[in-house]
Protein backbone atom coordinates (compact mmCIF):
# COMPACT_ATOMS: atom_id res chain seq x y z
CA UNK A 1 6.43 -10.11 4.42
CA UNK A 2 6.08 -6.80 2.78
CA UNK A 3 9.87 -5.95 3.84
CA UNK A 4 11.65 -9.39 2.81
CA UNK A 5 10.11 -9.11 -0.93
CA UNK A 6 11.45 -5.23 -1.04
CA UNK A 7 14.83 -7.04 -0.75
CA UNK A 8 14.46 -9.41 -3.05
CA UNK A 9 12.46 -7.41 -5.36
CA UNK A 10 14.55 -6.49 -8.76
CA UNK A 11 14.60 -2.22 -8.83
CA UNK A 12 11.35 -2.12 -11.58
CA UNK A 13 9.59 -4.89 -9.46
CA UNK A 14 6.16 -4.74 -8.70
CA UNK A 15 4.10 -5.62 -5.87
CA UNK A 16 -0.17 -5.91 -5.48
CA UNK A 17 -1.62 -5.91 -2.10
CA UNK A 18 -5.59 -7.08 -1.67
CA UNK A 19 -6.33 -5.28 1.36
CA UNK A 20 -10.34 -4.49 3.11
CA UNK A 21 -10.67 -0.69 2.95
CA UNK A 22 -11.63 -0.93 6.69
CA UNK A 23 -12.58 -3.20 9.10
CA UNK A 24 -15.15 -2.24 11.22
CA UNK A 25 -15.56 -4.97 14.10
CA UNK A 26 -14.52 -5.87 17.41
CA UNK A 27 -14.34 -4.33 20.64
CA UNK A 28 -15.95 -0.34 20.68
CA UNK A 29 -12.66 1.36 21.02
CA UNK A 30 -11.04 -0.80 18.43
CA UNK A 31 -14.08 -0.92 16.44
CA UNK A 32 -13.37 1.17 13.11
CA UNK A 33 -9.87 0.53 11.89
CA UNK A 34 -8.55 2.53 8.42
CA UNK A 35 -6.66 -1.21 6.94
CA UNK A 36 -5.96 -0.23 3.77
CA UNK A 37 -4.62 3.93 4.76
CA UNK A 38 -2.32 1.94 7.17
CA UNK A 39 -0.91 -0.61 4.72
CA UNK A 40 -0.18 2.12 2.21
CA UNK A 41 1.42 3.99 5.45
CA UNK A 42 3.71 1.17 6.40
CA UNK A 43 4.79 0.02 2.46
CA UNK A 44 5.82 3.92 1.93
CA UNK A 45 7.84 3.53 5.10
CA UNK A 46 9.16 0.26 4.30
CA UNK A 47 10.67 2.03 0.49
CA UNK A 48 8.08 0.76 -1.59
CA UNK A 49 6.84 3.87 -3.80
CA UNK A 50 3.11 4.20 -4.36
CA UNK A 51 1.61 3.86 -8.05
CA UNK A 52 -1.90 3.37 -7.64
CA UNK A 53 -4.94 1.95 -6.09
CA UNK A 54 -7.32 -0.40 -8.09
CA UNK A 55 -10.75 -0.89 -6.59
CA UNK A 56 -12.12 -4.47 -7.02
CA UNK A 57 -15.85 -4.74 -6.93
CA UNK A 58 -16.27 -8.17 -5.81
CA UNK A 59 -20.03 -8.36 -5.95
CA UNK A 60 -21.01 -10.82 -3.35
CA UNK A 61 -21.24 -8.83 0.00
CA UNK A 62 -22.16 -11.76 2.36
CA UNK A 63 -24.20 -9.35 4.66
CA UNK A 64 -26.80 -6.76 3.42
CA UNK A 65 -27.48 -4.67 7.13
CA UNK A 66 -25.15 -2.91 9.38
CA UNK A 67 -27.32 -4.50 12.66
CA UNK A 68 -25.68 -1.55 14.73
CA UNK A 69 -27.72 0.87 12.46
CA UNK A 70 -30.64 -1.10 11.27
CA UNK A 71 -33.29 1.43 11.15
CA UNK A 72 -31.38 4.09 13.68
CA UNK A 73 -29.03 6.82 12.39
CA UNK A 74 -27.80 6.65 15.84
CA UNK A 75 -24.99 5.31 14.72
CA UNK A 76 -24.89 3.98 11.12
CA UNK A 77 -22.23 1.65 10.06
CA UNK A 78 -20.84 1.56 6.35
CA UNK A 79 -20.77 -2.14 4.51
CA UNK A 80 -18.50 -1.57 1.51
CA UNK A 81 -18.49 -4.59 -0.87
CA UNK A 82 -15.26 -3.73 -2.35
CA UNK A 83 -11.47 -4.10 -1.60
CA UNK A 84 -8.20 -2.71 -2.43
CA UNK A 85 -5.66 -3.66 -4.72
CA UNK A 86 -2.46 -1.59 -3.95
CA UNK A 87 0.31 -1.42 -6.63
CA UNK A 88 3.69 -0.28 -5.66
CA UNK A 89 6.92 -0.71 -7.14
CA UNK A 90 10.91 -0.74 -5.90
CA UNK A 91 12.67 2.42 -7.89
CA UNK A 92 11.26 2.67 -11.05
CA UNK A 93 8.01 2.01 -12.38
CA UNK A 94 9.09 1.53 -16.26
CA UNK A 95 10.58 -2.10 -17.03
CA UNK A 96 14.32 -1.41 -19.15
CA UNK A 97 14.00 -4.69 -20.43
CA UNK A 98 12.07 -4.74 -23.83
CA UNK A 99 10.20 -7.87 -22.85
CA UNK A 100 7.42 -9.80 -25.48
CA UNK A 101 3.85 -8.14 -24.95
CA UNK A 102 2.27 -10.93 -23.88
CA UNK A 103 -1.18 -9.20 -22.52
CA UNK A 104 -4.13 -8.60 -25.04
CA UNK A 105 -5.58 -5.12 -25.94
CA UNK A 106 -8.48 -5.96 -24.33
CA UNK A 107 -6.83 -7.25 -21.23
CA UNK A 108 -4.55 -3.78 -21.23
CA UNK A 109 -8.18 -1.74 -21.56
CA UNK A 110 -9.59 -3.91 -18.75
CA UNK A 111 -6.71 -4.04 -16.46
CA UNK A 112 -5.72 -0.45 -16.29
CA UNK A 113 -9.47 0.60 -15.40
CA UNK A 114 -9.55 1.62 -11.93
CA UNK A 115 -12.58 -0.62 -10.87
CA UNK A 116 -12.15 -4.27 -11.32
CA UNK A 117 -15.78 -6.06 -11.03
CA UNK A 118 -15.32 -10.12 -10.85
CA UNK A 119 -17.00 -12.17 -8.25
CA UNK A 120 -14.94 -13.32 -4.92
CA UNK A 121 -14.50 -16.78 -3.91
CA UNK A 122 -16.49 -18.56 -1.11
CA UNK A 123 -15.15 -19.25 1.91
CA UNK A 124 -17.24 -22.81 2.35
CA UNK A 125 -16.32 -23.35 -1.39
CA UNK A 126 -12.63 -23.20 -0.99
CA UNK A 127 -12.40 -24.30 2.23
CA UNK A 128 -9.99 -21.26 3.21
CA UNK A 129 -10.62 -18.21 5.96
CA UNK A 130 -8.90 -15.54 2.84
CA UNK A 131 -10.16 -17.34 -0.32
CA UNK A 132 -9.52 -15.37 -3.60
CA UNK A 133 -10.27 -15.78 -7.16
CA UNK A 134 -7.84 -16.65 -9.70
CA UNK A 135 -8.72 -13.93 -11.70
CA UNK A 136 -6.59 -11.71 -9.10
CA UNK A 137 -2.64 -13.10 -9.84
CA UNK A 138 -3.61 -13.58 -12.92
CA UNK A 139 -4.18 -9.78 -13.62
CA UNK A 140 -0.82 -9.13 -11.64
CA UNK A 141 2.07 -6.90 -13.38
C-alpha cells in the first residue's frame, strides 16, 4: 500500500503511518518484534524520506500486567500504551503552493507537539479489529 501511494503521491505529498512501537506476542522465537523500526526501514527503502515521529498517548491500555513477568524479573515484558505516528513525505517537505491557512494557532501549537494524548477507540464500540479515533485524519497534513 505504502508503494502504490508513493506513485501517486504529488512530490510535497505527505503520508502518516499509525504503527504499535512493538509487538510483543506469539510464538517465543517470534515473540518481540521492532513494528514500527521496520516500517520506517521499509518506507525509506520504498523513497519515502523520513520527517518525524509523533508519539500518540492513547490512554486506555486494555491490560495493566505483563503475566510473563508478574512479580518475576525473570523475564519482564514492557506494556507501552502508546503508538506511532510516522510522517514522511515524497521530495520535498515545503508545499510551493501558497495555499489558505486553514488550521488554528492553537491547532498548529497542538499538532506540532511531539506527544499527542487523545483517547483510542474501542474495539467492541466500533465493531472493528483496528478501530481509531477521528481525531487521527483529522490532525493529518
Amino acid at each position: 500500500m505504502a508503494e502504490k501511494a508513493y506513485q501517486l503521491m504529488r512530490p510535497y505529498g505527505r503520508m502518516c503511518l499509525n504503527v504499535p512501537i512493538d509487538k510483543s506476542r506469539g510464538r517465543d522465537n517470534e515473540r518481540f518484534q521492532s513494528v514500527y523500526a521496520d516500517i520506517v526501514g521499509i518506507a525509506k527503502k520504498m523513497g519515502w524520506k523520513y520527517f518525524s515521529t509523533i508519539i500518540w498517548n492513547e490512554g486506555n491500555i486494555s491490560r495493566r500486567t505483563a503475566w510473563g513477568s508478574w512479580l518475576s524479573a525473570r523475564a519482564p515484558c514492557v506494556i507501552a500504551p502508546v503508538e506511532a505516528i510516522v510522517v514522511f513525505y515524497r521530495d520535498r517537505w515545503q508545499k510551493i503552493e501558497k495555499g489558505e491557512n486553514d488550521i488554528a494557532r492553537d491547532e498548529v501549537m497542538e499538532w506540532t507537539n511531539g506527544l499527542w494524548t487523545f483517547s483510542g477507540e474501542s474495539k467492541k464500540k466500533v465493531g472493528h479489529p483496528a478501530p481509531f479515533p477521528v481525531e487521527l485524519p483529522r490532525r493529518g497534513w
